[in-house]
PDB file of N, CA and C in Angstrom:
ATOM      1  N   UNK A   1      19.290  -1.969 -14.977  1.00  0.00           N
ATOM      2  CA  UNK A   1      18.682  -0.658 -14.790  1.00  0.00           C
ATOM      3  C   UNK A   1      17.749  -0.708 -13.576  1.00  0.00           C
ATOM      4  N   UNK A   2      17.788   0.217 -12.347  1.00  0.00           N
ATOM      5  CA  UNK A   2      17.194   0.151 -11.321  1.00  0.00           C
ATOM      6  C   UNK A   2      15.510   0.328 -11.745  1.00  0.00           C
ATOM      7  N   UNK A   3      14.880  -0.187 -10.945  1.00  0.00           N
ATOM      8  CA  UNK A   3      13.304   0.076 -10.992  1.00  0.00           C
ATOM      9  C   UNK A   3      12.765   1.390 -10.143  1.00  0.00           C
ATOM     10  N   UNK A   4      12.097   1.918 -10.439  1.00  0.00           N
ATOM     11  CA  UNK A   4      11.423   2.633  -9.562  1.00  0.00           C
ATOM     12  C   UNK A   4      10.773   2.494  -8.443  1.00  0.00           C
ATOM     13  N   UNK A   5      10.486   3.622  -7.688  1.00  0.00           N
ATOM     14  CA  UNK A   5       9.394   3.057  -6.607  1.00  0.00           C
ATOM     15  C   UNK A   5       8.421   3.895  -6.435  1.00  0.00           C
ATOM     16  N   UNK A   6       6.872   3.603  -7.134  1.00  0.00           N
ATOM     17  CA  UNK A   6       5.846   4.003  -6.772  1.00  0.00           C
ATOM     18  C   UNK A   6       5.381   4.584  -5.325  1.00  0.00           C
ATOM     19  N   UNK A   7       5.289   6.034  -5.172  1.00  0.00           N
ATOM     20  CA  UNK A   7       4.856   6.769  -3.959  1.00  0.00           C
ATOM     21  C   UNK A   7       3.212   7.250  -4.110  1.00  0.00           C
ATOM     22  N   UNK A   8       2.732   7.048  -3.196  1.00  0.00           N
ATOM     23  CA  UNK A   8       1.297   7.730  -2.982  1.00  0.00           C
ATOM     24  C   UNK A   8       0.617   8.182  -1.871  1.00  0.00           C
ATOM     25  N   UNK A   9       0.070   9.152  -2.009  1.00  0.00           N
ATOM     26  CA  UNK A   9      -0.176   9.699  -1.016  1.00  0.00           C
ATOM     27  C   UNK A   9      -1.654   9.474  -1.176  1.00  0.00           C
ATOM     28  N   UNK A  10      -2.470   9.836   0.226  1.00  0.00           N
ATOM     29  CA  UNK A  10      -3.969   9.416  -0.002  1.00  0.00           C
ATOM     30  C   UNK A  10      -4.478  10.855   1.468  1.00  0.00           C
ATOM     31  N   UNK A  11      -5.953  10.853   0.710  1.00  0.00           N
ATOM     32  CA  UNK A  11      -6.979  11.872   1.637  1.00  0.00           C
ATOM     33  C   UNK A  11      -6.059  12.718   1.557  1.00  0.00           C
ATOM     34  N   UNK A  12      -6.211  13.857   2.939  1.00  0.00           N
ATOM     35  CA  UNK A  12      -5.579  14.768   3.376  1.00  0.00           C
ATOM     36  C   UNK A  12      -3.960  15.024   2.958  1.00  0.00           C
ATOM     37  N   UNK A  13      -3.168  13.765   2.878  1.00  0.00           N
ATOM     38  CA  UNK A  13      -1.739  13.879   2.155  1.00  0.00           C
ATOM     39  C   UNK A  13      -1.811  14.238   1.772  1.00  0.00           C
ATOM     40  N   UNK A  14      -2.707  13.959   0.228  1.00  0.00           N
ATOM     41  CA  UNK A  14      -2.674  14.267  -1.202  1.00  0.00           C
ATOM     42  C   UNK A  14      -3.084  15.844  -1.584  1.00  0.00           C
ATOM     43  N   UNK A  15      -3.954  16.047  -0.573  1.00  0.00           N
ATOM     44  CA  UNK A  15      -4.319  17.316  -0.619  1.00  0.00           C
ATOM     45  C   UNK A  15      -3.250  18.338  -0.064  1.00  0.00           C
ATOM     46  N   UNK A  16      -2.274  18.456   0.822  1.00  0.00           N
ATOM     47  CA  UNK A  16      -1.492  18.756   1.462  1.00  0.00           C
ATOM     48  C   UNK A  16      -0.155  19.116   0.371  1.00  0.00           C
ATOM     49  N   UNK A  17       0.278  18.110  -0.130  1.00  0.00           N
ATOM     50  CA  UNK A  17       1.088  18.055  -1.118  1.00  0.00           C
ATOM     51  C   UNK A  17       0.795  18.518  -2.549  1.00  0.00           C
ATOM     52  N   UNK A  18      -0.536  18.261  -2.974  1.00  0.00           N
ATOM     53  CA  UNK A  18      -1.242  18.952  -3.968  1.00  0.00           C
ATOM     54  C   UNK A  18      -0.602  17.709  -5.473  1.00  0.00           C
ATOM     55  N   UNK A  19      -0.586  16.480  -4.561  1.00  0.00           N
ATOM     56  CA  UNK A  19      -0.587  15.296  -5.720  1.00  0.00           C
ATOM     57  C   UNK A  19      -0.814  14.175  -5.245  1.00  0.00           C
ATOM     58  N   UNK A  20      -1.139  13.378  -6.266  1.00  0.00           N
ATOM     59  CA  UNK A  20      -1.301  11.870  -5.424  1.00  0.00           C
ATOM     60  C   UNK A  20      -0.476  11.037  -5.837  1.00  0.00           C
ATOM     61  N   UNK A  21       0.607  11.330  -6.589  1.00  0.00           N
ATOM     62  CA  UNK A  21       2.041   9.859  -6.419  1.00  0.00           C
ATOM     63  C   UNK A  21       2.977  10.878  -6.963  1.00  0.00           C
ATOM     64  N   UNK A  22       3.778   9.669  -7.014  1.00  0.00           N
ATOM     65  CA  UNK A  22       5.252  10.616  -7.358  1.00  0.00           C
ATOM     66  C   UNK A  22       6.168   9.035  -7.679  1.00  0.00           C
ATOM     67  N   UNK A  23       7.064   9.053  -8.413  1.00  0.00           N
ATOM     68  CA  UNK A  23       7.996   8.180  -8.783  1.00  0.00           C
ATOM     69  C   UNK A  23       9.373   8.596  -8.280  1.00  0.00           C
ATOM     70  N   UNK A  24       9.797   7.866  -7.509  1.00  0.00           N
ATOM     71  CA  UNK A  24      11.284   8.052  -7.103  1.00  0.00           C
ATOM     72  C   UNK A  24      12.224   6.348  -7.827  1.00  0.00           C
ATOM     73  N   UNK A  25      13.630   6.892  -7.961  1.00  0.00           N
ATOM     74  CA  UNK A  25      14.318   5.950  -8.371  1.00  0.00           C
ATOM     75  C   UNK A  25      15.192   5.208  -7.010  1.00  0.00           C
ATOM     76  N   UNK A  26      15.133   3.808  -7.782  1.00  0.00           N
ATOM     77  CA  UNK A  26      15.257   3.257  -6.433  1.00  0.00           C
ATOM     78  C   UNK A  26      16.385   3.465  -6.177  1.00  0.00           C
ATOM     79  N   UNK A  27      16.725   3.396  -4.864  1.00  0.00           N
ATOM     80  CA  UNK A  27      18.604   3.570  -4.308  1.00  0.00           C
ATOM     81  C   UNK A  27      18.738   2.614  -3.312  1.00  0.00           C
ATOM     82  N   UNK A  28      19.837   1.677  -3.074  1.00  0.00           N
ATOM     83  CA  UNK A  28      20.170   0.814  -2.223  1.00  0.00           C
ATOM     84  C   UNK A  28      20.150   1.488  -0.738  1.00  0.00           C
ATOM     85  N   UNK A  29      19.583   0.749   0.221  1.00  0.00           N
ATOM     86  CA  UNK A  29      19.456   1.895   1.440  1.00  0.00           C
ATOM     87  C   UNK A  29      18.471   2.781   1.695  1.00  0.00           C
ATOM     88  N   UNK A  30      17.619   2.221   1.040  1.00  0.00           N
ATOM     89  CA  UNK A  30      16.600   3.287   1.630  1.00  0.00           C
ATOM     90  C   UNK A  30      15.663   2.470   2.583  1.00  0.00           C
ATOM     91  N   UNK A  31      15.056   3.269   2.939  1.00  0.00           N
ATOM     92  CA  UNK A  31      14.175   3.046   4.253  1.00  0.00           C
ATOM     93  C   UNK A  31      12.771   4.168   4.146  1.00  0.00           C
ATOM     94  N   UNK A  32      11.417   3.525   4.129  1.00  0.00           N
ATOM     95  CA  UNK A  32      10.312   4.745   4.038  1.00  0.00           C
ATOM     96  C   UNK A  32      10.903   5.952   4.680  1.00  0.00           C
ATOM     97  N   UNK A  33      11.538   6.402   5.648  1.00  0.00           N
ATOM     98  CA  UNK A  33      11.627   7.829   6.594  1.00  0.00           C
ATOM     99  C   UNK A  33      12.486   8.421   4.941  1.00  0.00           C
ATOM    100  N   UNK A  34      13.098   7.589   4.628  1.00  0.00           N
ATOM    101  CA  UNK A  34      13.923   8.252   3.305  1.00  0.00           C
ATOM    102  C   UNK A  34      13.144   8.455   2.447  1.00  0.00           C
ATOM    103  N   UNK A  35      12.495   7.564   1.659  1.00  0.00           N
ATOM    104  CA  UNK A  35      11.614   7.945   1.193  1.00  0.00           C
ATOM    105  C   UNK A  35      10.587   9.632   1.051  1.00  0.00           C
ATOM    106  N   UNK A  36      10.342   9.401   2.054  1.00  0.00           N
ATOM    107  CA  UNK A  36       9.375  10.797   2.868  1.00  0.00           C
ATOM    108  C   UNK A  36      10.215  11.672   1.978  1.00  0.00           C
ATOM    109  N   UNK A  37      11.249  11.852   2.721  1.00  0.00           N
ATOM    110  CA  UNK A  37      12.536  13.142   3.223  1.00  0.00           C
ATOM    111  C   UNK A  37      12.578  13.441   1.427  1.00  0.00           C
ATOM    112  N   UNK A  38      12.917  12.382   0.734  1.00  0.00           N
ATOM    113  CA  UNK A  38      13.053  12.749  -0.938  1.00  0.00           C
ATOM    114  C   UNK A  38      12.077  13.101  -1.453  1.00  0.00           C
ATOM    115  N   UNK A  39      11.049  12.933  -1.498  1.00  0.00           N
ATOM    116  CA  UNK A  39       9.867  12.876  -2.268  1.00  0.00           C
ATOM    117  C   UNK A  39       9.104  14.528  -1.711  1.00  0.00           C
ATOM    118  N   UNK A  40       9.211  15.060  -0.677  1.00  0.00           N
ATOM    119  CA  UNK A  40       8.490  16.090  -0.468  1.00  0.00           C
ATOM    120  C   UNK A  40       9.638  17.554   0.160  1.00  0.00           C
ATOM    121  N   UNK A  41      10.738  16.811   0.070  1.00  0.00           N
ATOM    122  CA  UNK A  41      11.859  17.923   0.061  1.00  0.00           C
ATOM    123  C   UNK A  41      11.610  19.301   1.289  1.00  0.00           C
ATOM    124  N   UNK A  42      11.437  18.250   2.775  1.00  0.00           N
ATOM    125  CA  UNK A  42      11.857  19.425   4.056  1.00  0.00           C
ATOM    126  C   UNK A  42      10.317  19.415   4.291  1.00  0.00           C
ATOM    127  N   UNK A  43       9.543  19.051   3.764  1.00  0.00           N
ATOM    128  CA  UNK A  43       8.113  19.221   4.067  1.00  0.00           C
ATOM    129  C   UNK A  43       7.746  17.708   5.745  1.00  0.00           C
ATOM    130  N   UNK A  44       7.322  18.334   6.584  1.00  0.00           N
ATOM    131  CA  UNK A  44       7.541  17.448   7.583  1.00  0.00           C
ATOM    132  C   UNK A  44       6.254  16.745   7.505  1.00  0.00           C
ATOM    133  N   UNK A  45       6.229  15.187   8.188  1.00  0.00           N
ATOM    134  CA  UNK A  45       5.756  14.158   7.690  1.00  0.00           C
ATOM    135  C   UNK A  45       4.892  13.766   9.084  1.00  0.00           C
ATOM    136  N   UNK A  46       3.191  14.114   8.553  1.00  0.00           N
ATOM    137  CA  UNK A  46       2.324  15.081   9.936  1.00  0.00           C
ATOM    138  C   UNK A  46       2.263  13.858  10.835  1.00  0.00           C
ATOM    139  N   UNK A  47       2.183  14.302  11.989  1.00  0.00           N
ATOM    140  CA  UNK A  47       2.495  12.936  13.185  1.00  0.00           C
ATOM    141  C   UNK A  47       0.936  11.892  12.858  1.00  0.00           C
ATOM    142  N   UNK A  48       1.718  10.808  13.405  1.00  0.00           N
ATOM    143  CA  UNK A  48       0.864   9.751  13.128  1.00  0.00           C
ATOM    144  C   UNK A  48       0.453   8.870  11.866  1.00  0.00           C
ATOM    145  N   UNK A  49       0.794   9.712  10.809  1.00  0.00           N
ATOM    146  CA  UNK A  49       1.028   8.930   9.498  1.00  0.00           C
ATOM    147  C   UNK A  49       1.204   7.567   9.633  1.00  0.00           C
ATOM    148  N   UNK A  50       0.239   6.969   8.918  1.00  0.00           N
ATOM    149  CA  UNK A  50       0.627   5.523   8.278  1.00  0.00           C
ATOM    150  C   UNK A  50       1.252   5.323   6.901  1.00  0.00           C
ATOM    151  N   UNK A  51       1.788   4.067   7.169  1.00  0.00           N
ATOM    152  CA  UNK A  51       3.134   4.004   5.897  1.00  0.00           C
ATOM    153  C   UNK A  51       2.576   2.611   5.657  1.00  0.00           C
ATOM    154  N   UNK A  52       2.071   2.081   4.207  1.00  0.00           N
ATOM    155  CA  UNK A  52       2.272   0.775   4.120  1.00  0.00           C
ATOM    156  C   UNK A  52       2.974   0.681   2.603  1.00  0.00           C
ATOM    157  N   UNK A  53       4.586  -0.905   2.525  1.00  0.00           N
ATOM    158  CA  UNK A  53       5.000  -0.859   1.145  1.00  0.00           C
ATOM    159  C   UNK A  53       4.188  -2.073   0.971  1.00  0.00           C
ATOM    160  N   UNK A  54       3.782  -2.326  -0.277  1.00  0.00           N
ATOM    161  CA  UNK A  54       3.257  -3.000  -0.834  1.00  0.00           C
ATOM    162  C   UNK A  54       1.883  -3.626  -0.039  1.00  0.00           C
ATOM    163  N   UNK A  55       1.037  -2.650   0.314  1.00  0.00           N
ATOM    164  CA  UNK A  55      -0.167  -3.258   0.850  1.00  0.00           C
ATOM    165  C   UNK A  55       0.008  -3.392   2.030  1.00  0.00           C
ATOM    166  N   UNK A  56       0.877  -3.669   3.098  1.00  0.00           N
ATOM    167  CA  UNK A  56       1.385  -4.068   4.226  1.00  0.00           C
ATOM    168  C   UNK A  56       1.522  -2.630   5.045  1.00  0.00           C
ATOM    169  N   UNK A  57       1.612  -2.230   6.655  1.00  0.00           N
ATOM    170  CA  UNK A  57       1.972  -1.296   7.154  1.00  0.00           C
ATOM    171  C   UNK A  57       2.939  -2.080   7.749  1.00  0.00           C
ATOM    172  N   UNK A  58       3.766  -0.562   7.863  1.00  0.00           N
ATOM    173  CA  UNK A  58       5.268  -1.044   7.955  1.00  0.00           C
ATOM    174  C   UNK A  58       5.816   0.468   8.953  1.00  0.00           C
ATOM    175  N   UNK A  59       6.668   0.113   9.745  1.00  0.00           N
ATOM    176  CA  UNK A  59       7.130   1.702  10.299  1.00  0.00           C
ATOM    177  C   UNK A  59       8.255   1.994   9.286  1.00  0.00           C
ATOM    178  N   UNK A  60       8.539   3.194  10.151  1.00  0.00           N
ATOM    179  CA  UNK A  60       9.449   4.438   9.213  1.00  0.00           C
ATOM    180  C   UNK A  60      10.895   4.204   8.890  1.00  0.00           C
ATOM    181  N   UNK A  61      11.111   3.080   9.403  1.00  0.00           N
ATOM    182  CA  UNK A  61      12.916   2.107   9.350  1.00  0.00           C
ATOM    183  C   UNK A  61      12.542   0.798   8.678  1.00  0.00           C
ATOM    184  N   UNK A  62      11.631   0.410   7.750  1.00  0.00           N
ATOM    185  CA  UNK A  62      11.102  -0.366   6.802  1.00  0.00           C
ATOM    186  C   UNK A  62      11.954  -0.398   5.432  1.00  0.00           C
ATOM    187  N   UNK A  63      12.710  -1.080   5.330  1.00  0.00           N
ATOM    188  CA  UNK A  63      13.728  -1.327   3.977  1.00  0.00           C
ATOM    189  C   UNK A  63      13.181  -1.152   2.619  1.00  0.00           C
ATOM    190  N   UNK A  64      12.876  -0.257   1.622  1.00  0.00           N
ATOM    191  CA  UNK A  64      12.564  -0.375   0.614  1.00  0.00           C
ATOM    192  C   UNK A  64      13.305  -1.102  -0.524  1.00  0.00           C
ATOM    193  N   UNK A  65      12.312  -2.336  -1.498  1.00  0.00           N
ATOM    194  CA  UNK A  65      13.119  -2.752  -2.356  1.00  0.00           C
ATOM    195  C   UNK A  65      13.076  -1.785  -3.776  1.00  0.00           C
ATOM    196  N   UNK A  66      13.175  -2.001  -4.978  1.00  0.00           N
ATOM    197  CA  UNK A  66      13.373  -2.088  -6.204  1.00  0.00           C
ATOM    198  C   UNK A  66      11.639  -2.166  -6.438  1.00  0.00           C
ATOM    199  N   UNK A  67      10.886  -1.587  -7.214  1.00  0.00           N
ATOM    200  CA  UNK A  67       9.702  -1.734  -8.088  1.00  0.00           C
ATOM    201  C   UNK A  67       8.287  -1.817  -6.516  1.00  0.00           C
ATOM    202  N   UNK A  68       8.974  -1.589  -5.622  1.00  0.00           N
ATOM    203  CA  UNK A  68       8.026  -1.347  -4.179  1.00  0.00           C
ATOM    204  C   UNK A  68       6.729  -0.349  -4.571  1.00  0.00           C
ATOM    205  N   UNK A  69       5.873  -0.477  -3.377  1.00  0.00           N
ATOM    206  CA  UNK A  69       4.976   0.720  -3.982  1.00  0.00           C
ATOM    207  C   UNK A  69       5.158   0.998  -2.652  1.00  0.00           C
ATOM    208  N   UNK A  70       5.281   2.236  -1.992  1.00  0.00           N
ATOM    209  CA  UNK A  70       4.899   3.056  -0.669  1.00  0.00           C
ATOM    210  C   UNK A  70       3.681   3.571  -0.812  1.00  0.00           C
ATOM    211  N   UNK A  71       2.980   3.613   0.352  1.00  0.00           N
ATOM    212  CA  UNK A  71       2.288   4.701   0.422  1.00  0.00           C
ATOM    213  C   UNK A  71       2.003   5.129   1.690  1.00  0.00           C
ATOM    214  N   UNK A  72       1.093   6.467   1.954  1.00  0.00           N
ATOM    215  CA  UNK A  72       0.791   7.120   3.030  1.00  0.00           C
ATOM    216  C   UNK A  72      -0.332   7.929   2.996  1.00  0.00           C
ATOM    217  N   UNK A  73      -0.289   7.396   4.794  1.00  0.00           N
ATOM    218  CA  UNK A  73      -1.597   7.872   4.787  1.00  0.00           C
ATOM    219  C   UNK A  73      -2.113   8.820   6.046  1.00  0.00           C
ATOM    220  N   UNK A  74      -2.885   9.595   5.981  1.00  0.00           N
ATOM    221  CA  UNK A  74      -3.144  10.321   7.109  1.00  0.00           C
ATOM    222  C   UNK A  74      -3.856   9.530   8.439  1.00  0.00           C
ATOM    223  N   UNK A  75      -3.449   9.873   9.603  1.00  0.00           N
ATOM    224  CA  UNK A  75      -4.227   8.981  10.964  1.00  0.00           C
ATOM    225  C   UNK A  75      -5.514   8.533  10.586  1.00  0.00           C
ATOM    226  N   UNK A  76      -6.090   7.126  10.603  1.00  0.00           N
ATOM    227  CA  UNK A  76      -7.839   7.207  10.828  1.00  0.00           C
ATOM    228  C   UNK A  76      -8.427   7.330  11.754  1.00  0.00           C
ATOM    229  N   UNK A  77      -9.416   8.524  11.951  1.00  0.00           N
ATOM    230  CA  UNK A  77     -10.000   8.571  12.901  1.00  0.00           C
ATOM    231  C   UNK A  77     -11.705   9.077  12.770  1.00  0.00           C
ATOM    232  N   UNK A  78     -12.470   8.846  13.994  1.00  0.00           N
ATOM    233  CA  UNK A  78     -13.910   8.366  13.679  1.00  0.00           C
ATOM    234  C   UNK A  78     -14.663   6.678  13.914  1.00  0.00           C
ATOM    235  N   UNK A  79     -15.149   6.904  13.099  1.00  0.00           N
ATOM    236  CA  UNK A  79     -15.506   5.689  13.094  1.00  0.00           C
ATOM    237  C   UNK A  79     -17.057   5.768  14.209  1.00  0.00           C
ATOM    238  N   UNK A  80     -17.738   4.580  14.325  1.00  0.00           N
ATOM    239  CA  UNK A  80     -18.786   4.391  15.076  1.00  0.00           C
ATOM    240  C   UNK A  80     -18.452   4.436  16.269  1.00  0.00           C
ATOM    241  N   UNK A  81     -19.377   4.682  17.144  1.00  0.00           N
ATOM    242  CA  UNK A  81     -19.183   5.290  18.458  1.00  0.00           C
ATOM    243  C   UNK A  81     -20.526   3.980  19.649  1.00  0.00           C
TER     244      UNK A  81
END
C-alpha cells in the first residue's frame, strides 16, 4: 500500500491557500513542480518559492519518494541591514 506524502505550506502560503498541509498519495514520478500542480489545482506557484523535501531545499525537478514530507515556502526577505 503506497504511503503518503505530507505537504505544507508555511507564512504567506498558508494564508494564500487558506491551509497549512494537505496529504497527497504517493505516485511513482513525481517531482515537487507535480506536487504543487496537484495539491492546489491551477493555483500558480508565487515566484521565488522555496521547496524543501524532508528538511532539505531542493528545486522544482526534485524526485519525490513514498512517506516524503514537502514543503513550501514563501521568499525570505528582510533581515538586518
Amino acid at each position: 500500500m503506497p504511503v503518503a506524502i505530507k505537504v505544507r505550506y508555511f507564512a504567506s502560503l498558508k494564508e494564500l491557500l487558506g491551509r497549512a498541509d494537505d496529504t497527497l498519495a504517493y505516485q511513482q514520478g513525481l517531482v515537487v513542480a507535480d506536487v504543487w500542480q496537484q495539491v492546489v489545482q491551477g493555483q500558480s506557484m508565487p515566484e521565488n518559492t522555496l521547496v524543501a523535501v524532508n528538511m532539505e531545499y531542493v528545486d522544482l525537478q526534485h524526485a519525490v519518494q513514498e512517506g516524503d514530507e514537502v514543503a513550501f515556502f514563501p521568499p525570505v526577505t528582510g533581515g538586518l541591514q
